[in-house]
Protein backbone atom coordinates (compact mmCIF):
# COMPACT_ATOMS: atom_id res chain seq x y z
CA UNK A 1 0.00 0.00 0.00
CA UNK A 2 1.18 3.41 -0.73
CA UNK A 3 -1.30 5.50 0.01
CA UNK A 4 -3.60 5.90 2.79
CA UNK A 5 -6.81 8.24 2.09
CA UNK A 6 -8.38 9.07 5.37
CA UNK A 7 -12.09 11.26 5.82
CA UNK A 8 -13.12 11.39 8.82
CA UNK A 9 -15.92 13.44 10.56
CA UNK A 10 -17.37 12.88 14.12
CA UNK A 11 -14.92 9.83 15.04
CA UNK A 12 -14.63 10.24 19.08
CA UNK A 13 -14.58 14.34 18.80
CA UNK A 14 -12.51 14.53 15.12
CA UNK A 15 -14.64 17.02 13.24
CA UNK A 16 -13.55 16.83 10.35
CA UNK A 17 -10.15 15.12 9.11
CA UNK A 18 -9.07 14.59 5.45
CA UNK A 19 -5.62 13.24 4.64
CA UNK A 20 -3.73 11.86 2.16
CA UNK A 21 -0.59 10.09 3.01
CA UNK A 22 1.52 9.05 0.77
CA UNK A 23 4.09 6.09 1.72
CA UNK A 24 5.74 5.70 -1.83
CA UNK A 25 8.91 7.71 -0.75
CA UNK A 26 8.78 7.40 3.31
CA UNK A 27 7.06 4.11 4.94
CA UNK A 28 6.38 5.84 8.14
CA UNK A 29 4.55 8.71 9.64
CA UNK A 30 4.61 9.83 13.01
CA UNK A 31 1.65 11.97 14.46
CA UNK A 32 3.07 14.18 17.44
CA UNK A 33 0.40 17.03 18.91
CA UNK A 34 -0.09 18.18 22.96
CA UNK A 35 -2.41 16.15 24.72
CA UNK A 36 -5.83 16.98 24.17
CA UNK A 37 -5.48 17.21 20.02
CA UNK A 38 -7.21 13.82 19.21
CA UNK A 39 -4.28 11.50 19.00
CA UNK A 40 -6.08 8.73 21.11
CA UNK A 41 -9.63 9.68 18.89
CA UNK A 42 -7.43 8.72 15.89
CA UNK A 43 -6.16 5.80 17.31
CA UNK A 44 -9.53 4.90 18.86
CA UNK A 45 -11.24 5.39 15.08
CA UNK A 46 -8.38 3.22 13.85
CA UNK A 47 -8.33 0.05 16.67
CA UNK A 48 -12.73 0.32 15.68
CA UNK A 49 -11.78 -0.56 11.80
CA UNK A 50 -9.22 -3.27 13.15
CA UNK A 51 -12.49 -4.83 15.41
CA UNK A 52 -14.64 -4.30 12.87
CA UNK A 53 -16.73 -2.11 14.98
CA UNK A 54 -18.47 1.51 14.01
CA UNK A 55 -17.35 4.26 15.01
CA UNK A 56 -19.28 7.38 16.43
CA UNK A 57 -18.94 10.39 18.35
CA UNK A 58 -19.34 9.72 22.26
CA UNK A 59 -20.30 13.29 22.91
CA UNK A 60 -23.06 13.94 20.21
CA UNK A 61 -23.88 10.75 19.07
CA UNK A 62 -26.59 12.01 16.70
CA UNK A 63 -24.22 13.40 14.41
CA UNK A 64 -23.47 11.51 11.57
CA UNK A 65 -20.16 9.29 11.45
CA UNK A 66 -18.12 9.34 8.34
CA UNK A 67 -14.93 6.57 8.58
CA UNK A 68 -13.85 6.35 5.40
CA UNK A 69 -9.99 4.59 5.22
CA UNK A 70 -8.97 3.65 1.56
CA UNK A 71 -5.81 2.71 -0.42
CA UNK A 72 -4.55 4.91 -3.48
CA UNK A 73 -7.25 2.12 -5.64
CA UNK A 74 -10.09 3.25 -3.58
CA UNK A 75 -10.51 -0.13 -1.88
CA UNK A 76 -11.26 0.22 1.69
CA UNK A 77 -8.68 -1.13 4.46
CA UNK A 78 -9.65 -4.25 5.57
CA UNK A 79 -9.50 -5.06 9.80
CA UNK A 80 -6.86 -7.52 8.87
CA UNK A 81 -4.51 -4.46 7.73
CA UNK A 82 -4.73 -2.30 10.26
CA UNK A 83 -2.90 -2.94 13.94
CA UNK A 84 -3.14 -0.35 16.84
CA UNK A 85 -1.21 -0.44 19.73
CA UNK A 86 -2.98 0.86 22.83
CA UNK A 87 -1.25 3.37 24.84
CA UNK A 88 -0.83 3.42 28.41
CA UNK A 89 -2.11 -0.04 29.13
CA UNK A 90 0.94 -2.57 30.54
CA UNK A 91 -1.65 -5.98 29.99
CA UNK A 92 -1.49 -4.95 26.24
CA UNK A 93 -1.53 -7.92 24.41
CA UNK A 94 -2.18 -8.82 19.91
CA UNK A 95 -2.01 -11.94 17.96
CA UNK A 96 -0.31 -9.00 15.42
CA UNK A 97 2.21 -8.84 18.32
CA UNK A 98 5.35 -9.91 16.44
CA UNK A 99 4.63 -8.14 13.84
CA UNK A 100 6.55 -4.95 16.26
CA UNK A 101 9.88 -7.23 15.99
CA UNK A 102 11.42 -6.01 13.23
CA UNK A 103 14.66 -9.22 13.76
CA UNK A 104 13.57 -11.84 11.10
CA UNK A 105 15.13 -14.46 13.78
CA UNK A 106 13.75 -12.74 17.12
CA UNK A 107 10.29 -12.62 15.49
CA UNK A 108 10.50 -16.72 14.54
CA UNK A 109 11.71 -17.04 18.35
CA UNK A 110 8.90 -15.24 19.92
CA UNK A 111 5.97 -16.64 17.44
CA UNK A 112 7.87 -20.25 18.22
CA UNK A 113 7.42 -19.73 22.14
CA UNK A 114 3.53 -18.36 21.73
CA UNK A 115 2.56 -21.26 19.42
CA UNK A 116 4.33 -23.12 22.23
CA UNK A 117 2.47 -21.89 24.87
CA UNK A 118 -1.01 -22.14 23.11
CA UNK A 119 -0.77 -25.87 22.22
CA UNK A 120 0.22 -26.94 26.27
CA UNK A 121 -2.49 -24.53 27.21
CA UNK A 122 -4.89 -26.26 24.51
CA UNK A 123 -3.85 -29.61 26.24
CA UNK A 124 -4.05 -28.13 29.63
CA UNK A 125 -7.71 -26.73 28.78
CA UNK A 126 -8.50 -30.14 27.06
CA UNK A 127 -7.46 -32.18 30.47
CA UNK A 128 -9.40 -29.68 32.64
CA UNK A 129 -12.81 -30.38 30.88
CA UNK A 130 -12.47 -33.68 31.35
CA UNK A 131 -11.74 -33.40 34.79
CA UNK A 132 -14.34 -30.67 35.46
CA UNK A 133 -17.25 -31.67 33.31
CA UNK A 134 -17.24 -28.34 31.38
CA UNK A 135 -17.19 -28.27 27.98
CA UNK A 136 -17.01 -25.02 25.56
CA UNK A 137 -16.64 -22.43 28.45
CA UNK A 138 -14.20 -24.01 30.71
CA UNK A 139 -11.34 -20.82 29.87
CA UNK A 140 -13.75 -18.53 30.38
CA UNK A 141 -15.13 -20.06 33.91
CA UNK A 142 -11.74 -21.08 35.16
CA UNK A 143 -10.81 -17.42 34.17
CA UNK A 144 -13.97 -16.16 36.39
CA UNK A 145 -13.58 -18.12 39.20
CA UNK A 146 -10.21 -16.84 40.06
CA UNK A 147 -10.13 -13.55 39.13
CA UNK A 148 -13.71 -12.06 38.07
CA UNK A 149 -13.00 -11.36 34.57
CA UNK A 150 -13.73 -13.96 31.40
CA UNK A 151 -9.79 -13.64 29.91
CA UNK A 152 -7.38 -14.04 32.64
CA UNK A 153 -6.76 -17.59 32.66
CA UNK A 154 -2.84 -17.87 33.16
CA UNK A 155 -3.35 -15.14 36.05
CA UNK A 156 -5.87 -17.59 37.25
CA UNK A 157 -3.37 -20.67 37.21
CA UNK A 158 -0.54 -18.45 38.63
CA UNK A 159 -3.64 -17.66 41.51
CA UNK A 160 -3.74 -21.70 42.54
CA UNK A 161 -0.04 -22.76 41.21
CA UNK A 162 0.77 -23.38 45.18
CA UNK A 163 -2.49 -25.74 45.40
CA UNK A 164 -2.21 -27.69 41.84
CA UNK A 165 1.81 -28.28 42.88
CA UNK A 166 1.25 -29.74 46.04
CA UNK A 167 1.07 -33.57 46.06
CA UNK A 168 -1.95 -34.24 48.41
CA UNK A 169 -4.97 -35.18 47.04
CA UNK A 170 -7.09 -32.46 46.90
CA UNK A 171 -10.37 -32.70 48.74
CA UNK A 172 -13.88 -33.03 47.26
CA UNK A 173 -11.39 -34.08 43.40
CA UNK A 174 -13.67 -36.96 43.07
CA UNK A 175 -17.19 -34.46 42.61
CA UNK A 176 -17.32 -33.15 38.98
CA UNK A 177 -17.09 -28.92 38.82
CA UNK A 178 -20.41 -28.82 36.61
CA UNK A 179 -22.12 -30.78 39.21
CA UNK A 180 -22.29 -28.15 41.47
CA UNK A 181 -22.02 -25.05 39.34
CA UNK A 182 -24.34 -25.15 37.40
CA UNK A 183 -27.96 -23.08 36.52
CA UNK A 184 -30.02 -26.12 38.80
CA UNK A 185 -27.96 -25.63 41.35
CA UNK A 186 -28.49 -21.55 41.23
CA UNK A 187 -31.79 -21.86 40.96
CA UNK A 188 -31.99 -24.34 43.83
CA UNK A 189 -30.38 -21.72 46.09
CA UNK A 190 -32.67 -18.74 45.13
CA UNK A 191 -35.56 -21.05 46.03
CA UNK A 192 -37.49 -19.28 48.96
CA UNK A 193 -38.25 -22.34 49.73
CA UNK A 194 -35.36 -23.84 50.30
């Protein structure tokens, strides 16, 4: 690509923005303005194209939205092309990740290790449903259960690492998880009757 036709108008507080920028002669541009001059509304209007989400003005959201991102052939810019990183926010995390290591060999390292990690946690995920009687959700409950939020799972395992590595059977591992969690079992508690 080697041109990037932006028009934007009411995209998180942009009025009005239309740009041309051309990538023939220099493949970079950096955007530096004080705080307050709709860096992060860029970037915002940018990561919604990437999620494949609308954009809109939070402060006046009747106004009409115009996100229009093209290439120099007037084809729009697909979610696939576009990768934001977010600022200020240390849990930051992308499959497009590696795509920031610009080492050929450091990049091959670092997908290696994360395709690594994903197949033992597939394994680990497939061994816990099993043992727990959950099926589709069990990331997403182990996740909750430990930390109150649906995508935390390795900060749930680091959570109950002491537990899972000590070699005493653990009490109550012979009763399946979905046997007691469960939406019978909820209801069975909100029972007045009961």
């Amino acid at each position: 690509m080697n041109q990037l036709k932006l028009n934007l108008k009411n995209c998180y507080g942009i009025k009005k923005l239309e740009k041309d920028f051309d990538f023939s002669s220099n493949g970079t541009y950096a955007i530096y303005a004080p705080n307050g001059v709709m860096k992060t509304s860029f970037a915002k209007t940018f990561k919604d194209l990437s999620l494949g989400l609308n954009s809109k003005d939070l402060i006046f959201p009747e106004r009409e939205t115009i996100r229009e991102i093209k290439k120099e052939d007037g084809r729009d810019v697909t979610k696939e092309e576009i990768f934001v990183v977010e600022p200020y926010n240390e849990n930051f995390n992308s499959e497009k990740m590696s795509t920031l290591l610009v080492n050929k060999e450091l990049k091959g390292r670092y997908d290696e290790i994360h395709l690594k990690i994903d197949e033992e946690k597939d394994k680990l995920l497939k061994e816990l449903r099993n043992l727990s009687g959950l099926r589709d959700d069990a990331e997403e409950e182990i996740s909750k259960t430990f930390t109150s939020e649906n995508d935390r799972l390795f900060d749930s395992l680091g959570r109950v690492e002491k537990e899972v590595m000590d070699s005493s059977i653990p009490a109550y591992s012979d009763i399946f998880y979905k046997e007691i969690f469960n939406e019978k079992v909820f209801s069975f508690f909100k029972d007045q009757r009961f």
